[in-house]
PDB file of N, CA and C in Angstrom:
ATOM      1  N   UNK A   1     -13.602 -16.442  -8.634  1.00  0.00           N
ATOM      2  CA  UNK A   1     -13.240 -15.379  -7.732  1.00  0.00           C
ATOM      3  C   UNK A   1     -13.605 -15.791  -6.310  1.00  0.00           C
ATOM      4  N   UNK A   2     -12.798 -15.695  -5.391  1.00  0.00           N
ATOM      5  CA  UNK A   2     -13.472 -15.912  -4.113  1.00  0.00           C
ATOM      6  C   UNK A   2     -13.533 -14.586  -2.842  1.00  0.00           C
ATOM      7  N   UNK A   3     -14.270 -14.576  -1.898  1.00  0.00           N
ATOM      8  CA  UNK A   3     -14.722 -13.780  -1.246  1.00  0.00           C
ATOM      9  C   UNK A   3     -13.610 -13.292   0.295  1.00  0.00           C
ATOM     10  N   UNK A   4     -13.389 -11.964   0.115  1.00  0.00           N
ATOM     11  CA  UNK A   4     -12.436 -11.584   0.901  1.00  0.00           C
ATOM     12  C   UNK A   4     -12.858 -12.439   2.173  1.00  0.00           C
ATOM     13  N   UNK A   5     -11.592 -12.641   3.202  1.00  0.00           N
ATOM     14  CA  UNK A   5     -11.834 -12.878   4.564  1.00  0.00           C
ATOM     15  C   UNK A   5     -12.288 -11.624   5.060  1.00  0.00           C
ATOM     16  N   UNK A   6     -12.823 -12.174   6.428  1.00  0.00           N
ATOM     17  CA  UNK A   6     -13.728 -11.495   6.997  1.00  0.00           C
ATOM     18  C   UNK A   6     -12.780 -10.848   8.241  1.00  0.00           C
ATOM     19  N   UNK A   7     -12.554  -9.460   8.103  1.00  0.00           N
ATOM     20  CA  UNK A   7     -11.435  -8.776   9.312  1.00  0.00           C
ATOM     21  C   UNK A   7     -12.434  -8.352  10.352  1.00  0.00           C
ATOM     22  N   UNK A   8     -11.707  -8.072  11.222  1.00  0.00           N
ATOM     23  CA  UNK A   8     -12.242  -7.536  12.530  1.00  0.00           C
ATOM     24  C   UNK A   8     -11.660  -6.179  12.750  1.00  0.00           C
ATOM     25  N   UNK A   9     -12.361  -5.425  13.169  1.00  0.00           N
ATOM     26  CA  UNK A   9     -11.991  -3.826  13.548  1.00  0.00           C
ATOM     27  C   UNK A   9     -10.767  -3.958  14.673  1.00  0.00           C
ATOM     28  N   UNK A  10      -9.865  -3.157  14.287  1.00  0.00           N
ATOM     29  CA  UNK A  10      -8.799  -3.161  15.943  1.00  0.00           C
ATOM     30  C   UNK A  10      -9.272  -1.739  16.802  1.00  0.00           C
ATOM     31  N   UNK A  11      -8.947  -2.075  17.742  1.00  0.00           N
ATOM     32  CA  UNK A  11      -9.612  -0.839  18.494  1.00  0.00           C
ATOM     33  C   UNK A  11      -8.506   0.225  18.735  1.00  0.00           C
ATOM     34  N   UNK A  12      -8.526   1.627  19.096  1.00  0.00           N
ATOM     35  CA  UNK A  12      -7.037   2.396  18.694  1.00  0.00           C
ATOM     36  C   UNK A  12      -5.892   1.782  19.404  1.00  0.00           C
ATOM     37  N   UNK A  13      -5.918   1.362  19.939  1.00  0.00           N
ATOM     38  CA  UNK A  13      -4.412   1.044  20.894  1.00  0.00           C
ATOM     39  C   UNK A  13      -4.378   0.040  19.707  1.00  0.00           C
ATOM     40  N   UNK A  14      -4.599  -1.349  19.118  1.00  0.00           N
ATOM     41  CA  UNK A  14      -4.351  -2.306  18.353  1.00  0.00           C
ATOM     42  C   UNK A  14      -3.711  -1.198  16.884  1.00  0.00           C
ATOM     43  N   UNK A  15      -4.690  -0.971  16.398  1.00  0.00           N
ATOM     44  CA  UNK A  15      -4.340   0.319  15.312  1.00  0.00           C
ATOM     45  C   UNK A  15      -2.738   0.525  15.552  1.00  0.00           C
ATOM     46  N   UNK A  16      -2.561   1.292  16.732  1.00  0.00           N
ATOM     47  CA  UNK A  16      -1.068   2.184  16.981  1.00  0.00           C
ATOM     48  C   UNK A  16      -0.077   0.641  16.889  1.00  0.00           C
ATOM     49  N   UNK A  17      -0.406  -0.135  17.791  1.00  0.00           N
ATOM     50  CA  UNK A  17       0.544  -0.952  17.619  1.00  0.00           C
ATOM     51  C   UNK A  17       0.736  -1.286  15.841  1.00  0.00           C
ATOM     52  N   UNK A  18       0.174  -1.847  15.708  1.00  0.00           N
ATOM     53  CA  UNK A  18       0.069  -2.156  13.992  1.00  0.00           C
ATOM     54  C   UNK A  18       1.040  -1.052  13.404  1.00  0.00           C
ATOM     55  N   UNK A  19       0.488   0.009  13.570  1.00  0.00           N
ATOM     56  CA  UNK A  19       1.461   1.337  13.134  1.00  0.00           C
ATOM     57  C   UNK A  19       2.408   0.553  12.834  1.00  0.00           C
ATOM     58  N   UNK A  20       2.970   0.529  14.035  1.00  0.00           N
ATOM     59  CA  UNK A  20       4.194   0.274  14.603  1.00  0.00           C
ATOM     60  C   UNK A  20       4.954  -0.205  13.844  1.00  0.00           C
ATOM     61  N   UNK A  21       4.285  -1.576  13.591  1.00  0.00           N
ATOM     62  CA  UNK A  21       4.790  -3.059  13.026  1.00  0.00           C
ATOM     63  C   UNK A  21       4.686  -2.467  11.311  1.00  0.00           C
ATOM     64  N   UNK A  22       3.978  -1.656  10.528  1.00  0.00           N
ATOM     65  CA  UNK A  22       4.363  -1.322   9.248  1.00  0.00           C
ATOM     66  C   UNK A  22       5.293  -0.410   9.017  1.00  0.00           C
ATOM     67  N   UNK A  23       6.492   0.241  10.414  1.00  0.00           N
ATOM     68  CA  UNK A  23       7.198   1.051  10.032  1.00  0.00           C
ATOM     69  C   UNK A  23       8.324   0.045  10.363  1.00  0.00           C
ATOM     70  N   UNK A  24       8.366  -1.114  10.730  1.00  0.00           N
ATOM     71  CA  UNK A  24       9.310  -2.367  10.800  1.00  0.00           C
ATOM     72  C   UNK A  24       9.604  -2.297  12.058  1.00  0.00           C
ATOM     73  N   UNK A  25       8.960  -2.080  13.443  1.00  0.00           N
ATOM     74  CA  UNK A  25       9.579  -2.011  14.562  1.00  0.00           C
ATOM     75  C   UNK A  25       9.334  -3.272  14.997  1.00  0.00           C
ATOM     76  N   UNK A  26      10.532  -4.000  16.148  1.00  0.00           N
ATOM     77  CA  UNK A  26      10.163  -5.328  16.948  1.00  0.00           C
ATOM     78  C   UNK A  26       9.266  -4.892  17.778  1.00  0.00           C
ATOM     79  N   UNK A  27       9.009  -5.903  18.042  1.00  0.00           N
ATOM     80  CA  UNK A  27       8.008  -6.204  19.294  1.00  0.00           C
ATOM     81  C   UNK A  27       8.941  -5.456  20.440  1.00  0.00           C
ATOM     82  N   UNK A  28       9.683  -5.614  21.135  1.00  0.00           N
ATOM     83  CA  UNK A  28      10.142  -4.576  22.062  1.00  0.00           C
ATOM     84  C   UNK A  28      10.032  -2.919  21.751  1.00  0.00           C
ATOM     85  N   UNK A  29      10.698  -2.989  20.837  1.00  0.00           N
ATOM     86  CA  UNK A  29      10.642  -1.410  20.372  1.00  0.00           C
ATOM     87  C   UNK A  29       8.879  -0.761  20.401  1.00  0.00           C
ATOM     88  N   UNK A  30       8.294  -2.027  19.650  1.00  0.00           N
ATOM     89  CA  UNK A  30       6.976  -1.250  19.866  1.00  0.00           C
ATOM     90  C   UNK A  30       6.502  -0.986  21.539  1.00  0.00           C
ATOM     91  N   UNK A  31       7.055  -1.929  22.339  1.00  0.00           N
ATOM     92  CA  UNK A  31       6.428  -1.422  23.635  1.00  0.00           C
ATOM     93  C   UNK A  31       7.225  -0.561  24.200  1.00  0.00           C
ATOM     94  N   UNK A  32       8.136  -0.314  24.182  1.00  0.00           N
ATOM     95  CA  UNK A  32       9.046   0.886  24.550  1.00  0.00           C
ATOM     96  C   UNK A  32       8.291   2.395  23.492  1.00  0.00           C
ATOM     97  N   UNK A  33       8.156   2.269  22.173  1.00  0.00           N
ATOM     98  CA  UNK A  33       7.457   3.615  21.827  1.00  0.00           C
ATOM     99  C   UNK A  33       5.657   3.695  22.398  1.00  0.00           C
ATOM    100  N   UNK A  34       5.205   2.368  22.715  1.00  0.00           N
ATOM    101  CA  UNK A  34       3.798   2.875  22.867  1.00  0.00           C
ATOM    102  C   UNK A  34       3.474   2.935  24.394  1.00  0.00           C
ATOM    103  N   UNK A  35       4.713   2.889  25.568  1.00  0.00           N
ATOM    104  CA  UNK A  35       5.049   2.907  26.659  1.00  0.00           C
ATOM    105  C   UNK A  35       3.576   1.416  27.569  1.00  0.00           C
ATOM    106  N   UNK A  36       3.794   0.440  26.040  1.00  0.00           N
ATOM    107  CA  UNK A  36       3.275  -0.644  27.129  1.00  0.00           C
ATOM    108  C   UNK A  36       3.988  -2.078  27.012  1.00  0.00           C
ATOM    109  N   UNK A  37       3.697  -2.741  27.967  1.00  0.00           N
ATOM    110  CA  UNK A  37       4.007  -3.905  28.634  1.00  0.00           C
ATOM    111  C   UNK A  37       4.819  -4.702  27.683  1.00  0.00           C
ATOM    112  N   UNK A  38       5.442  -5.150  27.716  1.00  0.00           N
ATOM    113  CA  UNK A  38       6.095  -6.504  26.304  1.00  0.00           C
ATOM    114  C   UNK A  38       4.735  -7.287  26.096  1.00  0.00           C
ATOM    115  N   UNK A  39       3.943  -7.838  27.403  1.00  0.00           N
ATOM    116  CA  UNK A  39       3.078  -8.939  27.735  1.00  0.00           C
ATOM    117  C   UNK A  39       2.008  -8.386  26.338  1.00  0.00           C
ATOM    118  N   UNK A  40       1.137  -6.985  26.846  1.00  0.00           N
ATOM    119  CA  UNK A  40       0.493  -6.371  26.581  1.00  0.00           C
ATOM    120  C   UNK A  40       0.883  -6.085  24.539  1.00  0.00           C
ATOM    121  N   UNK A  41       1.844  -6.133  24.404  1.00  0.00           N
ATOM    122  CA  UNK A  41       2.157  -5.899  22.892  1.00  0.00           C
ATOM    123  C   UNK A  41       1.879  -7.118  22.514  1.00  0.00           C
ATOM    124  N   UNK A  42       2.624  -8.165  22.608  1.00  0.00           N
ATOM    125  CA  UNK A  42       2.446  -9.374  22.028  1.00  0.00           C
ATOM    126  C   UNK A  42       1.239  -9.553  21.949  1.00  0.00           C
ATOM    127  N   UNK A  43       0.095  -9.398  22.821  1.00  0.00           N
ATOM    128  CA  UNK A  43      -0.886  -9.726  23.085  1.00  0.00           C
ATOM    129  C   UNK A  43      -2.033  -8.927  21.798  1.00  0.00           C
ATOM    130  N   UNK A  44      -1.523  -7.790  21.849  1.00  0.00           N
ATOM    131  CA  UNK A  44      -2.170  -6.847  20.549  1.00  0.00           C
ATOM    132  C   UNK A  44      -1.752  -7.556  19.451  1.00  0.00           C
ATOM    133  N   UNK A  45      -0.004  -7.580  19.126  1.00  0.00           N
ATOM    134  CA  UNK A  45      -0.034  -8.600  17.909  1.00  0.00           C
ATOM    135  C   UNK A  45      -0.444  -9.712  17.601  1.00  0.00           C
ATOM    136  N   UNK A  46      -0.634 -10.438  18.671  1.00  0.00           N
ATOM    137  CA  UNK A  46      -1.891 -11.452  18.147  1.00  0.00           C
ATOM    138  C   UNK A  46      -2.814 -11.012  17.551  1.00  0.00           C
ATOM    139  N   UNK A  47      -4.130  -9.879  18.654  1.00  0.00           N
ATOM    140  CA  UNK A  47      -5.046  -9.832  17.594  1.00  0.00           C
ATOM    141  C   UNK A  47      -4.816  -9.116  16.420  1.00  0.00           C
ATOM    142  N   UNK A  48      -3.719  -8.354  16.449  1.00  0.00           N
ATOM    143  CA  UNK A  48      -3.365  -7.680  14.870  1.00  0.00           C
ATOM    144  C   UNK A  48      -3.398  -8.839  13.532  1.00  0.00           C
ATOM    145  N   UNK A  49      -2.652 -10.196  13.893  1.00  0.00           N
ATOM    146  CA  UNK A  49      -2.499 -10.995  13.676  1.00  0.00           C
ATOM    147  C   UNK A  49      -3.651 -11.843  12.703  1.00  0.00           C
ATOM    148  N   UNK A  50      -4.528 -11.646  13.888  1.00  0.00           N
ATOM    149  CA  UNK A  50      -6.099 -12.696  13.793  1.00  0.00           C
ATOM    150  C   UNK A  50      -6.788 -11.901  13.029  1.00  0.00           C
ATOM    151  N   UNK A  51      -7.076 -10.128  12.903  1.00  0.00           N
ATOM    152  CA  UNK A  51      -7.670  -9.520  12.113  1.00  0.00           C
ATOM    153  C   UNK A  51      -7.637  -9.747  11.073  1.00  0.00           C
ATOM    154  N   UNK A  52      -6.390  -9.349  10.827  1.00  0.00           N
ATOM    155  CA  UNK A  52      -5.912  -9.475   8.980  1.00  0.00           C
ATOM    156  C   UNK A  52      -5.439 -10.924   8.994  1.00  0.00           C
ATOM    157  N   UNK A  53      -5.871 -11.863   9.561  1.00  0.00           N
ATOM    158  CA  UNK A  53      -5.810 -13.203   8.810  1.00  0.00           C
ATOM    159  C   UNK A  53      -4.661 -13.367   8.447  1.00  0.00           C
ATOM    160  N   UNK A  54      -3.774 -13.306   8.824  1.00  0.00           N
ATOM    161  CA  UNK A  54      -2.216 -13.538   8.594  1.00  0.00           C
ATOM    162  C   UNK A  54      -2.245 -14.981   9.572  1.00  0.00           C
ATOM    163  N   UNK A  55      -1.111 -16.114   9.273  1.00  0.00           N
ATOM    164  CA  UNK A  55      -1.038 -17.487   9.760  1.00  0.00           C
ATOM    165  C   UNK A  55       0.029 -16.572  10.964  1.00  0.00           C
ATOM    166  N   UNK A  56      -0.177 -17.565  12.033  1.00  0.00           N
ATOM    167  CA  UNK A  56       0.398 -17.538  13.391  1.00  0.00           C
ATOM    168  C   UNK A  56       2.049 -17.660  13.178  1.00  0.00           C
ATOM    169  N   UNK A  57       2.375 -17.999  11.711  1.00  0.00           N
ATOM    170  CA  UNK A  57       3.835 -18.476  11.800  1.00  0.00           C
ATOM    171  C   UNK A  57       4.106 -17.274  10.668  1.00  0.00           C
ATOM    172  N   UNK A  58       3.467 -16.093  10.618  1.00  0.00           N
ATOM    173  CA  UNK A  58       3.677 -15.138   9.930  1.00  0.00           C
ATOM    174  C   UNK A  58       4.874 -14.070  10.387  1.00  0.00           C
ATOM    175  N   UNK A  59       6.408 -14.217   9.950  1.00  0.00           N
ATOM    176  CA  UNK A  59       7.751 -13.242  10.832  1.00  0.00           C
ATOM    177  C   UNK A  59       7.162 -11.681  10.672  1.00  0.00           C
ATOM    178  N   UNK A  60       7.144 -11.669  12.111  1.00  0.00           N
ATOM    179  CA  UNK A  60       7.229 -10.440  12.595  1.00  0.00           C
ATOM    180  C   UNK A  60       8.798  -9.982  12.972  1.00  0.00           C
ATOM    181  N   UNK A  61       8.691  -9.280  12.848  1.00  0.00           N
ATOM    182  CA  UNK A  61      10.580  -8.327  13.237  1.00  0.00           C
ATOM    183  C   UNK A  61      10.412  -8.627  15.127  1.00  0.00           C
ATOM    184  N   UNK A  62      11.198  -9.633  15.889  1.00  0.00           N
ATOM    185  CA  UNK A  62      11.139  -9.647  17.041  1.00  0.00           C
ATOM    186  C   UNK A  62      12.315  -9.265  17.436  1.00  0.00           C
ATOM    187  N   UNK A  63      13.437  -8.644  16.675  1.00  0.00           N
ATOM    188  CA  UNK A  63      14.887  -8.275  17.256  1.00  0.00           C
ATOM    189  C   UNK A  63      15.431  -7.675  15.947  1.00  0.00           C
ATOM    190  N   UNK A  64      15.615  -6.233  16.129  1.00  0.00           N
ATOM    191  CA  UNK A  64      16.761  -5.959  15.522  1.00  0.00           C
ATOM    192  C   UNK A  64      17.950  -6.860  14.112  1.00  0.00           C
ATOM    193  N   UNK A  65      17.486  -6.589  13.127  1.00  0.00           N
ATOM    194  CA  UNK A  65      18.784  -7.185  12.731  1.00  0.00           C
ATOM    195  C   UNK A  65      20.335  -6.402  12.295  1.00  0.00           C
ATOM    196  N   UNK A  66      20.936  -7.439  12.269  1.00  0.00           N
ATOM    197  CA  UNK A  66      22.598  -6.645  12.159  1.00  0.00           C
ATOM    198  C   UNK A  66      23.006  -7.391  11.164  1.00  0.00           C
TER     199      UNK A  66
END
C-alpha cells in the first residue's frame, strides 16, 4: 500500500476557480465567471494543479469544443 500525496490547502479564490474547472469550464470562461484576469486564472490553475498533484501535462478544457 503506499501513502497518499501530500496536498496543499487552496485558499477560497483557488477553491472557486477549481469549482469552475469540475463543472468543465475553460480557462477563459472561468475568468469571465470569476470576473478575474486570464493571467490571474492560469496562475490559480497552476496551483490547483500542484495541490492535487496532477502532472503539468494534465488537459484542462482551454477552449470550447465543437
Amino acid at each position: 500500500m503506499t501513502a497518499p500525496l501530500p496536498t496543499t490547502p487552496l485558499t477560497p479564490a483557488e477553491r472557486r476557480v477549481a469549482q469552475h474547472v469540475v463543472l468543465g469550464l475553460s480557462a477563459r470562461e472561468i475568468a469571465a465567471a470569476t470576473q478575474l484576469s486570464p493571467n490571474t486564472t492560469h496562475s490559480y490553475l497552476r496551483v490547483v494543479r500542484g495541490s492535487c498533484a496532477a502532472p503539468n501535462a494534465a488537459p484542462w478544457r482551454s477552449s470550447p469544443t465543437a
